[in-house]
Protein backbone atom coordinates (compact mmCIF):
# COMPACT_ATOMS: atom_id res chain seq x y z
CA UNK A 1 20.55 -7.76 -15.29
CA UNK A 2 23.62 -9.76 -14.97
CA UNK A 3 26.80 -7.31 -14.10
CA UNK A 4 28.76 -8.06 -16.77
CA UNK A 5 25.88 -7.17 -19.13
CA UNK A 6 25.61 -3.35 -17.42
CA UNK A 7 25.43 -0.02 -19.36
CA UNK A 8 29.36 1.39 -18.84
CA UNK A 9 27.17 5.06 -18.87
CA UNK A 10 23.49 5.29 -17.29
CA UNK A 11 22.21 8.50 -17.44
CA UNK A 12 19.42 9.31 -14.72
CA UNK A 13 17.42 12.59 -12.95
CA UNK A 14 18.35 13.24 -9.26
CA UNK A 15 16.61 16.23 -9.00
CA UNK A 16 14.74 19.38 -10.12
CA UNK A 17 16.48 23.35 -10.26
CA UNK A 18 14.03 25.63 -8.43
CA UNK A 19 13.62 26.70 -12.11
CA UNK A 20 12.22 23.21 -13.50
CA UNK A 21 15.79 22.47 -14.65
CA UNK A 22 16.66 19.17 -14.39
CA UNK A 23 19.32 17.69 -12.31
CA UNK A 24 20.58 14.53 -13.40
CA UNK A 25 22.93 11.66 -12.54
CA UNK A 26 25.50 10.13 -15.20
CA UNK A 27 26.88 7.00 -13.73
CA UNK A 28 30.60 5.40 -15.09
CA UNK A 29 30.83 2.28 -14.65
CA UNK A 30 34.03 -0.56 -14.75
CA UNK A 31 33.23 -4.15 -13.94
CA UNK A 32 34.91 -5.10 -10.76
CA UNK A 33 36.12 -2.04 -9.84
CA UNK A 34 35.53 1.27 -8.86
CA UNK A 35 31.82 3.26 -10.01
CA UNK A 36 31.28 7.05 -10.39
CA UNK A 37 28.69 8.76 -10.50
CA UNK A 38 28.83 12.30 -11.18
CA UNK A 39 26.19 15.07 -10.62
CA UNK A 40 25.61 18.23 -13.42
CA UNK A 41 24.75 20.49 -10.32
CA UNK A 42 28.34 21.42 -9.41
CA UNK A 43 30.01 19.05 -12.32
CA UNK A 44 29.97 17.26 -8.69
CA UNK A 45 31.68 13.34 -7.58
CA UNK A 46 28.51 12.36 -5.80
CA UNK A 47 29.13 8.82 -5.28
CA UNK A 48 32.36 7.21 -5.71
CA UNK A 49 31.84 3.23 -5.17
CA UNK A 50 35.62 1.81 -4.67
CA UNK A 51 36.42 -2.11 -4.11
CA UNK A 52 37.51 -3.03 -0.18
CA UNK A 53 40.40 -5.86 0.34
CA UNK A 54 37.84 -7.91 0.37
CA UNK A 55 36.36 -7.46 -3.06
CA UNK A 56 33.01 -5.04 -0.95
CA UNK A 57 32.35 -2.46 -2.71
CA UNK A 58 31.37 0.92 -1.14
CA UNK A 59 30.94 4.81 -0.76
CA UNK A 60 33.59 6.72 -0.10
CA UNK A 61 32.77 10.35 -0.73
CA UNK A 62 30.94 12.45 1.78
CA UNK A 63 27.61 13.98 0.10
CA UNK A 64 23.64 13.93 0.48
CA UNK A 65 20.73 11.09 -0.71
CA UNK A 66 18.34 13.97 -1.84
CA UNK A 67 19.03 16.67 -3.73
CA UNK A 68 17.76 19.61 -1.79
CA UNK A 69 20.13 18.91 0.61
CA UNK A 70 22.55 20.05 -1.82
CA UNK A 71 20.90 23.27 -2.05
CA UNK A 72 20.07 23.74 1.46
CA UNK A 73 23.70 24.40 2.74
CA UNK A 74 26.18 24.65 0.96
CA UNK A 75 29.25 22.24 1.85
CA UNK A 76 30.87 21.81 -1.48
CA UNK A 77 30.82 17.58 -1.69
CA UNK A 78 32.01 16.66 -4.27
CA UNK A 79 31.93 19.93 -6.28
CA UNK A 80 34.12 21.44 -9.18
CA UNK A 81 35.03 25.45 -7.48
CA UNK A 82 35.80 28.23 -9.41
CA UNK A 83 36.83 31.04 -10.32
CA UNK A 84 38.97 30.84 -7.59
CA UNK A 85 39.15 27.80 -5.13
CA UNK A 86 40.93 28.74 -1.64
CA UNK A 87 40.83 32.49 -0.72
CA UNK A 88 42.10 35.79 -2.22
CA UNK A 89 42.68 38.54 0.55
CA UNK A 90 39.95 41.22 1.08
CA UNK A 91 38.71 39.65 -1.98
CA UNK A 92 40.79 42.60 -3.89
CA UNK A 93 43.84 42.13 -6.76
CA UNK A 94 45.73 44.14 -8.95
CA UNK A 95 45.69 42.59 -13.29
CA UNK A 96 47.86 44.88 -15.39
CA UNK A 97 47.23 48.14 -13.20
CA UNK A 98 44.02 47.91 -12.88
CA UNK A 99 42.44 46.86 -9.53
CA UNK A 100 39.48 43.83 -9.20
CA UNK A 101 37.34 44.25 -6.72
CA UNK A 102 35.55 40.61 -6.01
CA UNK A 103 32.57 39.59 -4.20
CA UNK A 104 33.85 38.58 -0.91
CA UNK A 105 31.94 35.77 1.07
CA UNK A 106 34.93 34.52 3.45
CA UNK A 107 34.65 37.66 6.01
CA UNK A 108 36.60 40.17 3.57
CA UNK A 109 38.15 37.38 1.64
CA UNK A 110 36.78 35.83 -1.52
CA UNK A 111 36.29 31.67 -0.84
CA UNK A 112 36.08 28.91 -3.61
CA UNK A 113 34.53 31.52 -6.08
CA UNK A 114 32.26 33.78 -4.15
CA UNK A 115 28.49 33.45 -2.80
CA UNK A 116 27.60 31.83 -6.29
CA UNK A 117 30.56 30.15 -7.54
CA UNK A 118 30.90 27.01 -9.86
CA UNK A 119 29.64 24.45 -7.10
CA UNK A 120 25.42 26.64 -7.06
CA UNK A 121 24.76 25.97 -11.16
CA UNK A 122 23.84 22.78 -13.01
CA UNK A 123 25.80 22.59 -15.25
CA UNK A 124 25.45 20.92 -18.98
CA UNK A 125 26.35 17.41 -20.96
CA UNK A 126 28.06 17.85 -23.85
CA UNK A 127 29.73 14.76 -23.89
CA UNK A 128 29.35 11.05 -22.99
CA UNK A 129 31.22 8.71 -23.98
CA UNK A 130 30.61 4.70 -23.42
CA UNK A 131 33.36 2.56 -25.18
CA UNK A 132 37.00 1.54 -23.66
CA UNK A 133 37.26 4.37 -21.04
CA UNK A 134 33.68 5.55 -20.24
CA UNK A 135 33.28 9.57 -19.43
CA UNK A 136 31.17 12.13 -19.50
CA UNK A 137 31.99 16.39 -19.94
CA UNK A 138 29.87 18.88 -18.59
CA UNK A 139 30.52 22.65 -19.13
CA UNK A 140 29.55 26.46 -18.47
CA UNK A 141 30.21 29.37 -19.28
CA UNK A 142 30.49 32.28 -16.35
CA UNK A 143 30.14 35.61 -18.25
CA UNK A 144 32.11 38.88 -17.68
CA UNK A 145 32.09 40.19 -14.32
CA UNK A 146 30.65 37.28 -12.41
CA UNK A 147 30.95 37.75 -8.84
CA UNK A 148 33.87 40.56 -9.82
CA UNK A 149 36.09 38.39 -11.90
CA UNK A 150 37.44 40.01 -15.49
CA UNK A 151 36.34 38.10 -18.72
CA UNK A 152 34.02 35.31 -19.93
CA UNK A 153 35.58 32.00 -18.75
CA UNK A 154 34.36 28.73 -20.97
CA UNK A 155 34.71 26.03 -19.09
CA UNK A 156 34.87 22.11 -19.74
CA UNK A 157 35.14 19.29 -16.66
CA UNK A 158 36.00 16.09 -18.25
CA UNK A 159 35.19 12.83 -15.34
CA UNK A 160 36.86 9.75 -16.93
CA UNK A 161 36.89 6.02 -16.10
CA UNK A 162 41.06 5.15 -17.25
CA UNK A 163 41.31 1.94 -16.11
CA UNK A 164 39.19 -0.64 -13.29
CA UNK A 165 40.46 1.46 -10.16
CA UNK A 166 41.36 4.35 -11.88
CA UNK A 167 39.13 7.67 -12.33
CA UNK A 168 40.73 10.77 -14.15
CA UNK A 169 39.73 14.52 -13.65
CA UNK A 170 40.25 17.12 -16.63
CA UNK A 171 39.50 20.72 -16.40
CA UNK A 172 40.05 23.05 -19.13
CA UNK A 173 39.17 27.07 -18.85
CA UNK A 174 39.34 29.13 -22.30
CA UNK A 175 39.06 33.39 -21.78
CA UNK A 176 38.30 36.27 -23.63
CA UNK A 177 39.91 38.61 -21.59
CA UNK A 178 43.05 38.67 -19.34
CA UNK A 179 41.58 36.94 -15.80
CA UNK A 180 42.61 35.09 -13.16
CA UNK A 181 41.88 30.73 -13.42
CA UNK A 182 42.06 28.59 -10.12
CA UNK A 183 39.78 25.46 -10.30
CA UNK A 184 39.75 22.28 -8.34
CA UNK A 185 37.02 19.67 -6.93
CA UNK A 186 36.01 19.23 -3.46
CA UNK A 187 35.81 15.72 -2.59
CA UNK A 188 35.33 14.97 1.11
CA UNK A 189 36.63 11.42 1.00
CA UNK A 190 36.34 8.72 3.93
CA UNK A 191 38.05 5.20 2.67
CA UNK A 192 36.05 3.89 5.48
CA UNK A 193 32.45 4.79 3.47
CA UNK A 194 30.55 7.82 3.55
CA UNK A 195 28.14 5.45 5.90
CA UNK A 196 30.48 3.50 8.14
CA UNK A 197 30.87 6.08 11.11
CA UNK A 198 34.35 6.31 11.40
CA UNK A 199 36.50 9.32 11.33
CA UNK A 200 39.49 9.48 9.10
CA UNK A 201 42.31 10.26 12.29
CA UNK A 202 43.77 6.80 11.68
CA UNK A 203 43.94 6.74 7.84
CA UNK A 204 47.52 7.28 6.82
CA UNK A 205 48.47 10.09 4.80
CA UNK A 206 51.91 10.57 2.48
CA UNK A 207 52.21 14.04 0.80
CA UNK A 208 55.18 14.33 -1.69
CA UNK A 209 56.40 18.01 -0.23
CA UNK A 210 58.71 20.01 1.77
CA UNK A 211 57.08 22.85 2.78
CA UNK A 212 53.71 24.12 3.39
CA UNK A 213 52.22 27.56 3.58
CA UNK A 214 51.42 29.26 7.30
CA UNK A 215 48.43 30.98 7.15
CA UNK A 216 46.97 34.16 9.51
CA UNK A 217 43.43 33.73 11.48
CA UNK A 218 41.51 34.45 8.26
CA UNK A 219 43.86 31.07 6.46
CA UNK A 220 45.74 33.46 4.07
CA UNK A 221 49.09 32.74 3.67
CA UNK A 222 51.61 34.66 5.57
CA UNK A 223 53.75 37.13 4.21
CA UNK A 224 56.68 34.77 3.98
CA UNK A 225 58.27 31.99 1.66
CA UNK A 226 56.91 28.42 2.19
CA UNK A 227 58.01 27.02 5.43
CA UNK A 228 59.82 23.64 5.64
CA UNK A 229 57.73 20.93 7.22
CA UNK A 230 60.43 18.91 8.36
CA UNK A 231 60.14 18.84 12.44
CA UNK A 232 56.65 20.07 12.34
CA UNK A 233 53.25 18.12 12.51
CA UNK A 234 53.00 18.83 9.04
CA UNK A 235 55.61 16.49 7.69
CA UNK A 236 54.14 13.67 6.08
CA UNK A 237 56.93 12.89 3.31
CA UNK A 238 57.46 9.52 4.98
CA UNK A 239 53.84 8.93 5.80
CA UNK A 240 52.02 9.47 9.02
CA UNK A 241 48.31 8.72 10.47
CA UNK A 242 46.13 11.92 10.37
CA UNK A 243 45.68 11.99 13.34
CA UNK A 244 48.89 11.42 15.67
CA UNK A 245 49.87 15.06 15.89
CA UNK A 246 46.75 16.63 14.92
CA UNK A 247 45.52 17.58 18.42
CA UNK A 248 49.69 18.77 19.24
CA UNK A 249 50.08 22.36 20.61
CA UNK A 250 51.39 23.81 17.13
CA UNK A 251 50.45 27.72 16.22
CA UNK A 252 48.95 26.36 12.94
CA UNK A 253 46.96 23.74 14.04
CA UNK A 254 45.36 26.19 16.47
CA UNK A 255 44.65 28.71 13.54
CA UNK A 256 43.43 26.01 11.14
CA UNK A 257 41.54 24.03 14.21
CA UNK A 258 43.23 20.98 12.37
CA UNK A 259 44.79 20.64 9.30
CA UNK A 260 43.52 23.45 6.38
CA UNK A 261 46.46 23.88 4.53
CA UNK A 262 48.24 24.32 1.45
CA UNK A 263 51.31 22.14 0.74
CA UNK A 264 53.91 23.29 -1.82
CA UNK A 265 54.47 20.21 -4.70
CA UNK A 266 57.36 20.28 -6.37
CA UNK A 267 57.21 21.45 -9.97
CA UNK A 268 55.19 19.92 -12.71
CA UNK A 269 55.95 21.24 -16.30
CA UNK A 270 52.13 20.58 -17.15
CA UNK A 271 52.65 16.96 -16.81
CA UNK A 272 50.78 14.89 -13.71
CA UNK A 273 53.25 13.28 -10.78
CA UNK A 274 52.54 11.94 -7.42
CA UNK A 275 51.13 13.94 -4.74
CA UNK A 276 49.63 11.85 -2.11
CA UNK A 277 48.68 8.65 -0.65
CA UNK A 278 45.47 7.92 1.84
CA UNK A 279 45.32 4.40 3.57
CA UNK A 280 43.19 2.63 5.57
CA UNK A 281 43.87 0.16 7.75
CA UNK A 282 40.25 -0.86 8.54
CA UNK A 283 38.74 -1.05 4.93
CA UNK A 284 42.64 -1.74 3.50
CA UNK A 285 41.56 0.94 0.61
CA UNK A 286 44.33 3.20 -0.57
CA UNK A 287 43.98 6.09 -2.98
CA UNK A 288 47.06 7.59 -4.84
CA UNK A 289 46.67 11.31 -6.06
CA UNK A 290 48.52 12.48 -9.52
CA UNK A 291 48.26 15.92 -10.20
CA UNK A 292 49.93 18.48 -12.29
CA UNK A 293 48.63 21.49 -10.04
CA UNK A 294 51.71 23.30 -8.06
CA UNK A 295 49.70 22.48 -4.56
CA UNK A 296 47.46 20.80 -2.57
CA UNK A 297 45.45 21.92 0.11
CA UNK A 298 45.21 19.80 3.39
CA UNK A 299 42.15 19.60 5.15
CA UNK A 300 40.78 17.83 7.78
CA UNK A 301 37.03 18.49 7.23
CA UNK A 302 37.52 20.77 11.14
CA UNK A 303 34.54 23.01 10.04
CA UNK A 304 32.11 20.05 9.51
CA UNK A 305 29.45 20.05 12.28
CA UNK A 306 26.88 17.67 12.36
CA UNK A 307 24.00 20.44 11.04
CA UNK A 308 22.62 18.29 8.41
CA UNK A 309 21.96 14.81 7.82
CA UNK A 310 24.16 13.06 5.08
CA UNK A 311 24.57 10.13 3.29
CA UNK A 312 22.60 7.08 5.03
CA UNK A 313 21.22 9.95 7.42
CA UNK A 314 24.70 10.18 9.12
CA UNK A 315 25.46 13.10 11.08
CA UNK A 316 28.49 14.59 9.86
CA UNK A 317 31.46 16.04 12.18
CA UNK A 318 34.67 16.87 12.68
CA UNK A 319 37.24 14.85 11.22
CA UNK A 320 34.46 12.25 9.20
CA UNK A 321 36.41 13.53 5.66
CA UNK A 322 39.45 14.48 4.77
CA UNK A 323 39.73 16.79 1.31
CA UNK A 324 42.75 16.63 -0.47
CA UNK A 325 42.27 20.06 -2.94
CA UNK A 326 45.06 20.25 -6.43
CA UNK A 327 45.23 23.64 -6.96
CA UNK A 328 47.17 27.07 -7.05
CA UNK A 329 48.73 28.29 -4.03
CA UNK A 330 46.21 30.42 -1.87
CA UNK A 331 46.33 34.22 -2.62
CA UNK A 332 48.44 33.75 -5.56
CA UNK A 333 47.26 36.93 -7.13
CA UNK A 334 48.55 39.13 -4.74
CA UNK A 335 51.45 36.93 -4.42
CA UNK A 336 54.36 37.87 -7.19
CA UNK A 337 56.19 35.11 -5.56
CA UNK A 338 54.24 32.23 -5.58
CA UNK A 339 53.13 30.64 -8.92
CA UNK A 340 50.87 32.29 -11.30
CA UNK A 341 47.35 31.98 -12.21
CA UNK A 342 47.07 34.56 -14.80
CA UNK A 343 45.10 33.35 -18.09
CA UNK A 344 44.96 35.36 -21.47
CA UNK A 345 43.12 35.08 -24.42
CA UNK A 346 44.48 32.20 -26.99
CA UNK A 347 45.85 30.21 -23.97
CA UNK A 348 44.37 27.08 -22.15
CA UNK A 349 44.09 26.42 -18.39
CA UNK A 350 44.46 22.58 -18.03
CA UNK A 351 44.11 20.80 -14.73
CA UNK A 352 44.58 17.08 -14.52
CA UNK A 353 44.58 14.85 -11.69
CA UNK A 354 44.48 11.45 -11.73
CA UNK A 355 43.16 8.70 -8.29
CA UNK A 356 44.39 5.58 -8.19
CA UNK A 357 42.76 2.88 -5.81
CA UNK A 358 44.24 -0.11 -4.89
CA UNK A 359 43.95 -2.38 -1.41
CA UNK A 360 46.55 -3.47 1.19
């Protein structure tokens, strides 16, 4: 089929649910520039195909070829986490005077949800569309009490195609009962390609903020306000490769084993602004971040270990991703000072961020 005669939308099966559900594939497509294809297990970026300088298009999210591999250990690629992405301290918080007890899954912390959060179900299409700006919206609802959380969430992801090098991410949570909303997706990008073998240490990284949050041995923030990264290896307001100071004796980049942090944006007011920048030389890809989340977690993919086979049967390790998370501040519902993540009834959670790609 010639290219410029291609379906904008394909939908396609990528795998079977251990209950005969199937697992399928909607691909968004933009002539000459950048394809997604998203996966309903997870509401997950699977594949992310993004134009080089030189017009070569490739891969650029970490994930797996088959879909049990998915299953089989759970690494959030690519995945939409909830209730909670980041942690919540001994997975325990107070909602008017009454305390929630959660399931914790992070030693005695809560992480990205609990044992089954957003990323285990398959979520469902109730939306494609396939004119100027193709998309697709999946959704689920996670009833009362899962994994310890207060009140039915409904929940709609929205992946969207704005423009040739441009890809759009919507969330919106509904509730029937006061609760607590923190939802993000988990893309371990590499502008190199999921395939290529290279590490991300000499992509260069721009954050748009100040300070960051110090975290204890368990990566829950300190009890303290948000430090200022200025003289610290966690400056990167004027832009800095990942990896020059990574390996520099700094107390937080022992606790972290790298970078796995939450930097502080500067307010929002519900509308999306620039949070980050990711270059790289090699490829000459660069991705631009808008977000209108009040942080975004920093991390430098230290935990991945080369215990299952990925994309192109690479071994993924240390340092092969980096994830750059829009969300809440960790811990936030414990923390009166940092920004809140309370949701009632009538009200709408909205997150929206927005990549940009472009070449150098």
């Amino acid at each position: 089929m010639n290219r410029l005669l291609r379906p904008r939308v394909v939908r396609s099966v990528f795998g079977v649910m251990a209950d005969g559900t199937e697992v399928e594939f909607i691909t968004l497509r933009e002539n000459d520039g950048i394809e997604a294809r998203i996966m309903t297990y997870g509401a997950s970026l699977q594949t992310l195909l993004v134009p080089d300088a030189k017009g070569n298009r490739d891969d650029i999210v970490l994930g797996h070829d088959v879909f049990e591999r998915y299953v089989a250990r759970r690494q959030y690629f690519g995945a939409t986490i909830g209730r909670y992405a980041n942690r919540i301290a001994g997975g325990t918080f107070s909602l008017d005077g009454h305390v929630v007890k959660l399931t914790a899954n992070n030693g005695a912390n809560a992480l990205h949800g609990g044992p089954e959060g957003f990323d285990r179900y398959n979520w469902r299409i109730v939306a494609i569309e396939q004119d100027y700006c193709p998309a697709v919206t999946l959704a689920r609802t996670s009833p009362d009490g899962e994994e310890g959380y207060p009140g039915a969430l409904e929940v709609e992801v929205t992946w969207r195609l704005t423009g040739p090098m441009e890809l759009s991410l919507e969330i919106t949570a509904r509730t029937n009962r006061p609760t607590i909303v923190n939802l993000t997706n988990h893309s371990f990008f590499n502008l190199s390609g999921a395939r290529s073998g290279r590490d991300i240490l000499d992509h260069h990284l721009t954050v748009a903020a100040d300070r960051f949050l110090r975290v204890d041995a368990g990566a829950i923030p300190l009890p303290e306000p948000p430090c200022a990264v200025a003289g610290t290896p966690f400056d990167f307001r004027a832009g800095a490769v990942v990896g020059a100071r990574i390996r520099d004796d700094h107390p937080q980049l022992r606790t972290g084993r790298g970078y796995d942090h939450n930097y502080c944006l500067a307010p929002a007011n519900g509308e999306i602004r620039f949070a980050a920048r990711l270059a790289d030389p090699k490829s000459g890809r660069v991705m631009e971040l808008h977000t209108n989340q009040p942080g975004l977690q920093v991390y430098s993919g230290n935990f991945l270990d080369g215990g299952m086979q990925g994309k192109g049967g690479r071994l993924y390790r240390q340092s092969d991703a980096i994830c750059l998370e829009p969300h809440a501040w960790p811990d936030s519902p414990n923390r009166p000072d940092f920004p809140s993540v309370r949701l009632s009834p009538g009200e709408i959670y909205r997150h929206n961020t927005l990549y940009r790609f472009a070449t150098i």
